[in-house]
N, C-alpha and C. Protein backbone atom coordinates (compact mmCIF):
# COMPACT_ATOMS: atom_id res chain seq x y z
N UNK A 1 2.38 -1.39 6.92
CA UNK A 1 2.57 -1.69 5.51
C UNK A 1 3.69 -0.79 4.98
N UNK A 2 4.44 -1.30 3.90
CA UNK A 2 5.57 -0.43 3.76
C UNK A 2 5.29 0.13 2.39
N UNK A 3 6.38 1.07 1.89
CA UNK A 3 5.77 1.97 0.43
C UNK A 3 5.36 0.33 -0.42
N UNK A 4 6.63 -0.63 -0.51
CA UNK A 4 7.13 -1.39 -1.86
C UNK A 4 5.42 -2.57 -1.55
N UNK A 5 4.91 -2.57 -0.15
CA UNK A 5 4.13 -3.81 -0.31
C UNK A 5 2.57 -3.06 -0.77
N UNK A 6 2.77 -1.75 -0.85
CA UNK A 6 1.14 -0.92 -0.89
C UNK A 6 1.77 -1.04 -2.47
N UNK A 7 2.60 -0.82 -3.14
CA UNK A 7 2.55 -0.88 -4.97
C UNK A 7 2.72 -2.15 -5.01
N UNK A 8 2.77 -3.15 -4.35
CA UNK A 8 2.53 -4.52 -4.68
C UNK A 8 1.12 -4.57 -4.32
N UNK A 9 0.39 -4.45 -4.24
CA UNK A 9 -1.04 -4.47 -3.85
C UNK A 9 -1.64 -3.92 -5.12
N UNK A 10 -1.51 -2.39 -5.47
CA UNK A 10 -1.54 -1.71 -6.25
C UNK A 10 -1.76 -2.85 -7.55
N UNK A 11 -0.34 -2.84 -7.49
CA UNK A 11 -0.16 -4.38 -8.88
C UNK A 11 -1.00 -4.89 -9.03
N UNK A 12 -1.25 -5.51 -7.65
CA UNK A 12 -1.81 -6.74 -7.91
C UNK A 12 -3.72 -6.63 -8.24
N UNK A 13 -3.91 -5.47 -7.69
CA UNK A 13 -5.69 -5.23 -8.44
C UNK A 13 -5.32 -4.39 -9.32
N UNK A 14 -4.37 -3.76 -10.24
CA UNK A 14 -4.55 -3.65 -11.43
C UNK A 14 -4.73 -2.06 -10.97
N UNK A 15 -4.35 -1.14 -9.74
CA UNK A 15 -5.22 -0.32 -9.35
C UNK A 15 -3.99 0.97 -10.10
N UNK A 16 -4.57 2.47 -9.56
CA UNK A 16 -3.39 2.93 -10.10
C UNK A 16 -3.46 3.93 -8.72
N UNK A 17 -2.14 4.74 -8.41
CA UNK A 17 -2.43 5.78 -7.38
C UNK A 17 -3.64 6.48 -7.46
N UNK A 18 -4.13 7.21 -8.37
CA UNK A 18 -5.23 7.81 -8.81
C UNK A 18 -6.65 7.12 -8.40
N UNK A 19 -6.68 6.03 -8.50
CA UNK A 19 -7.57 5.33 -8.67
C UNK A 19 -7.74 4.85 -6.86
N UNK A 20 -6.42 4.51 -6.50
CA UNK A 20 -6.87 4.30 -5.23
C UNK A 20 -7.24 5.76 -4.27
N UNK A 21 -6.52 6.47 -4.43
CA UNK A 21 -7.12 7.74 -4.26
C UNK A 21 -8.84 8.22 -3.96
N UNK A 22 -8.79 8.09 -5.30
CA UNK A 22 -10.80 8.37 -5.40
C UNK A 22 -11.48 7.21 -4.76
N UNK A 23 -10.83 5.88 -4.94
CA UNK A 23 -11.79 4.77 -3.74
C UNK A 23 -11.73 5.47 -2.41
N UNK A 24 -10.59 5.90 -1.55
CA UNK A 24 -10.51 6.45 -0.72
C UNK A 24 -11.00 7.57 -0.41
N UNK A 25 -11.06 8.42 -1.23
CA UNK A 25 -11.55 9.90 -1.29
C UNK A 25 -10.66 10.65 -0.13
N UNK A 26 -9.24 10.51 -1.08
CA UNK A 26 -8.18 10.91 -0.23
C UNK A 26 -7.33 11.84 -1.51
N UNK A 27 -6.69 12.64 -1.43
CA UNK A 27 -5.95 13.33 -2.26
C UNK A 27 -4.73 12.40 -2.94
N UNK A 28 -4.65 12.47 -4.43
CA UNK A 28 -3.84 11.91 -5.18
C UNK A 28 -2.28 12.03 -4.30
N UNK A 29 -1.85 13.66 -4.10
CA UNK A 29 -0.55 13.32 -3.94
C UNK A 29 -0.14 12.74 -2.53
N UNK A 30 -1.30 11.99 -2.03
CA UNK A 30 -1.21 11.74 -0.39
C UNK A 30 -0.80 10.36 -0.72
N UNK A 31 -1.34 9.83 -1.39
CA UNK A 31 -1.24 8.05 -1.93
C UNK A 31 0.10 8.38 -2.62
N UNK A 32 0.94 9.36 -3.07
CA UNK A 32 1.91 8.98 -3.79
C UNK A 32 2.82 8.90 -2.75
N UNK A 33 2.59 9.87 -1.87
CA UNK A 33 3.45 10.35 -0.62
C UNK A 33 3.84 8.80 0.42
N UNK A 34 2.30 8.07 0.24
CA UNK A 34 2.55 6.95 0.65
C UNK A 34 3.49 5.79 0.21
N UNK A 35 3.46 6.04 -1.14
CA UNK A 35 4.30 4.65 -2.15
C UNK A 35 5.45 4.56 -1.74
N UNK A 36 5.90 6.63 -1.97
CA UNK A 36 7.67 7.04 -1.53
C UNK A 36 8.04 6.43 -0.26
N UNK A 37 6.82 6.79 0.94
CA UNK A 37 7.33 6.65 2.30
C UNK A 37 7.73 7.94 2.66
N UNK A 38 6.87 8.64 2.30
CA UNK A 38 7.32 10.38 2.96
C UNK A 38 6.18 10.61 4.39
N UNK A 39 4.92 9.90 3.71
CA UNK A 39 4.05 9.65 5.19
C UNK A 39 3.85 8.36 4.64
N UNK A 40 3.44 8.18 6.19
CA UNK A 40 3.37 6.83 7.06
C UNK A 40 1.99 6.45 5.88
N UNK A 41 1.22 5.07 6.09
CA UNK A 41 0.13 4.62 5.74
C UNK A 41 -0.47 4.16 6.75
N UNK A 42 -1.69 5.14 6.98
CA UNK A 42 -2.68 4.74 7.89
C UNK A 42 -2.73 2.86 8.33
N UNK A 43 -2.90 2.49 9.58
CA UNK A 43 -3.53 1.41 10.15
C UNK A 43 -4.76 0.91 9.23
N UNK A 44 -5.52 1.63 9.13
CA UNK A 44 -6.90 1.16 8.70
C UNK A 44 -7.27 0.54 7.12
N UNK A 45 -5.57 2.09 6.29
CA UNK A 45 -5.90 1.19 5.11
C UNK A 45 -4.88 0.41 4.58
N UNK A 46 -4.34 0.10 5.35
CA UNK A 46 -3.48 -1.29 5.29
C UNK A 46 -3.97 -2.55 5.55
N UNK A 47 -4.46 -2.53 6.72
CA UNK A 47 -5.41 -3.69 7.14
C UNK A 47 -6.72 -3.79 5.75
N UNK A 48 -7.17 -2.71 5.18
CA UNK A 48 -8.50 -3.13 4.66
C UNK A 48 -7.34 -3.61 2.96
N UNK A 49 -6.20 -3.23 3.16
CA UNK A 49 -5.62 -3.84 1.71
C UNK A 49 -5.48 -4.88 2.09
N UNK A 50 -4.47 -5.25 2.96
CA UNK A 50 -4.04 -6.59 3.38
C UNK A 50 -5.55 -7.62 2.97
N UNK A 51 -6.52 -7.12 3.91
CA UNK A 51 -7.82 -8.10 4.03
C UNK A 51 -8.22 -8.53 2.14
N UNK A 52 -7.92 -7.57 1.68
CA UNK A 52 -8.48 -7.56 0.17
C UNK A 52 -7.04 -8.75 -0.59
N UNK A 53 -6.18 -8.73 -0.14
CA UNK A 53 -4.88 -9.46 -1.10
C UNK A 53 -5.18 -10.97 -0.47
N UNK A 54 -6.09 -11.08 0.81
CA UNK A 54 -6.13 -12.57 1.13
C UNK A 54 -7.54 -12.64 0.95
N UNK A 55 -8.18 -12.26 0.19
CA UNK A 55 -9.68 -12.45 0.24
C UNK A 55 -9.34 -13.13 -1.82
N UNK A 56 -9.91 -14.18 -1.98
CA UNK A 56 -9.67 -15.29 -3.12
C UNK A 56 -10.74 -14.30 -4.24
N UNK A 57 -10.36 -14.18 -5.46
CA UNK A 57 -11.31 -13.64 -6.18
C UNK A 57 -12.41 -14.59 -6.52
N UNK A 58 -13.81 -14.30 -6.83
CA UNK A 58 -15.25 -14.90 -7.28
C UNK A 58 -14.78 -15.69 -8.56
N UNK A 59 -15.52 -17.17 -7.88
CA UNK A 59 -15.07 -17.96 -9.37
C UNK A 59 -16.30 -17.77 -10.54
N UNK A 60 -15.99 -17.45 -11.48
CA UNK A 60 -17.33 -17.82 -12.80
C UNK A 60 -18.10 -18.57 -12.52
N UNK A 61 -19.53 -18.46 -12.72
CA UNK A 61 -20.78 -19.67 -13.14
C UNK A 61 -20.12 -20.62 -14.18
């Protein structure tokens, strides 16, 4: 996953670095580090974003 498609993700649930952070229970400036591309983004949470951007949101009753 690259910095620009993890803040398109970001976008797209509305999420914020911070926020993905504490889902993760990973340090804020590690997720920022990720956006830049200063470190890499783990395998695991790319795949579990990816899985989440093709998973259709719950329709209303």
């Amino acid at each position: 996953m690259t910095p620009t498609r993890l803040r398109e993700c970001l976008s797209a649930f509305q999420w914020t670095q911070r926020g993905l952070a504490r889902a993760l229970r990973r340090d804020e400036a590690t997720v920022r580090q990720w956006t830049k591309g200063t470190v890499r983004i783990p395998d695991d949470i790319a795949q579990w974003l990816e899985s989440l951007m093709t998973t259709p949101p719950p329709t209303k009753p």
